[in-house]
Protein backbone atom coordinates (compact mmCIF):
# COMPACT_ATOMS: atom_id res chain seq x y z
CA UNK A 1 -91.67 28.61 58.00
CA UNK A 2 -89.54 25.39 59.53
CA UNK A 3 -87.94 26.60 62.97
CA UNK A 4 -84.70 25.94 62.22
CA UNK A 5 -84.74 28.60 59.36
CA UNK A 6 -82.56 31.24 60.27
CA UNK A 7 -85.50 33.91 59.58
CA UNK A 8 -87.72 32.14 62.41
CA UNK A 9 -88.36 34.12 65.27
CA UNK A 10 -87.73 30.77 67.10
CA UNK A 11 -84.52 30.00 65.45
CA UNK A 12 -81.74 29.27 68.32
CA UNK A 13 -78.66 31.72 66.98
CA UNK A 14 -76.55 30.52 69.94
CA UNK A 15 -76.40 27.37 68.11
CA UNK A 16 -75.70 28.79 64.44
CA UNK A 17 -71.82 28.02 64.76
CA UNK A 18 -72.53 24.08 65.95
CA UNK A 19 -71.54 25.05 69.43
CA UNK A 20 -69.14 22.91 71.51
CA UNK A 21 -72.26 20.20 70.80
CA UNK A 22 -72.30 19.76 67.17
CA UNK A 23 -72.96 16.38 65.47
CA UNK A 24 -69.70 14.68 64.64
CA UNK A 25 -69.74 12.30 61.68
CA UNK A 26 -67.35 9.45 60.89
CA UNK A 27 -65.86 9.77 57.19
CA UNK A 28 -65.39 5.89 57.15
CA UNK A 29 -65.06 2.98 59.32
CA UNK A 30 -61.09 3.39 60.93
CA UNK A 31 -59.54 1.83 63.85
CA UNK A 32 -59.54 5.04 65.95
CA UNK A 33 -62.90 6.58 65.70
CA UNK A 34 -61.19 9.58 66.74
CA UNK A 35 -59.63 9.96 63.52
CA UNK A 36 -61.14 10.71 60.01
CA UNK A 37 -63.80 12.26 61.33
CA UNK A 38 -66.06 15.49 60.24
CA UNK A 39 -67.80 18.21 62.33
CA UNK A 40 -71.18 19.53 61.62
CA UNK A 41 -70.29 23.37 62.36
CA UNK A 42 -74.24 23.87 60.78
CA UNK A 43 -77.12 23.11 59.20
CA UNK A 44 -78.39 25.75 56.57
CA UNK A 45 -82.10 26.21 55.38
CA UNK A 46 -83.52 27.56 52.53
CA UNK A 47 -87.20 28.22 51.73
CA UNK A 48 -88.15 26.19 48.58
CA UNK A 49 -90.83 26.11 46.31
CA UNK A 50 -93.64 24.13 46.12
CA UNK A 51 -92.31 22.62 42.40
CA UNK A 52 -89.04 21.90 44.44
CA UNK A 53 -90.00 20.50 47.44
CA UNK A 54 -92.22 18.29 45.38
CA UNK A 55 -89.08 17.71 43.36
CA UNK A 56 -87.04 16.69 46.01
CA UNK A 57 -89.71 14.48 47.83
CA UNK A 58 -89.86 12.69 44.48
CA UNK A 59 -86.59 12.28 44.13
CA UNK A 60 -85.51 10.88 47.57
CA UNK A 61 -88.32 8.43 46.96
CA UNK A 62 -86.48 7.63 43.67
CA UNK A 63 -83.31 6.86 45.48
CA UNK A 64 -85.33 4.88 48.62
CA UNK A 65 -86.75 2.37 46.04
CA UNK A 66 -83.36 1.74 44.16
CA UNK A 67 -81.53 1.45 47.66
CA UNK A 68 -84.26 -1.18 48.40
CA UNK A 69 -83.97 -3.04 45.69
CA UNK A 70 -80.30 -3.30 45.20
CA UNK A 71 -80.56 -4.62 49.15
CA UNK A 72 -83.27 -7.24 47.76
CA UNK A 73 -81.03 -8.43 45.29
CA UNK A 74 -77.84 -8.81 47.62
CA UNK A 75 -79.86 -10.97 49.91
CA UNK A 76 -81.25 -12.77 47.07
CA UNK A 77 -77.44 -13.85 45.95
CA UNK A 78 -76.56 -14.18 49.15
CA UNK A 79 -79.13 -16.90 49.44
CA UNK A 80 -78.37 -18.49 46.37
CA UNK A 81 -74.71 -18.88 47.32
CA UNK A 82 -75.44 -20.24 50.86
């Protein structure tokens, strides 16, 4: 069982709200990074399956290849205008 899952005897509850340390994400690029922003109060786990886990592993791959490519191609046409 992962650490951070809630059921872990390891798992830190101090830090199940975020905590005055939480992650905090931009939304998009502004000119105040103070603004538009989002907090990460938490992160929830859930135990999955081996069918799903091997479903999502397959899936992100999916996404990492297309993401690759459409970067190949930009630089490609990039290349072809300069």
């Amino acid at each position: 069982m992962p650490q951070h899952t809630p059921d872990h005897p390891e798992h830190d509850r101090q830090q199940d709200n975020g905590g005055d340390d939480a992650t905090v994400l931009p939304f998009r690029t502004t000119r105040s990074s103070t603004q538009d922003t989002w907090r990460v109060e938490r992160i929830d786990t859930e135990l999955m399956t081996t069918q799903q886990y091997d479903l999502a592993v397959t899936t992100l791959a999916t996404l990492i290849t297309q993401w690759r490519n459409n970067q190949e191609k930009a630089k490609e046409n990039q290349e072809k205008v300069a």
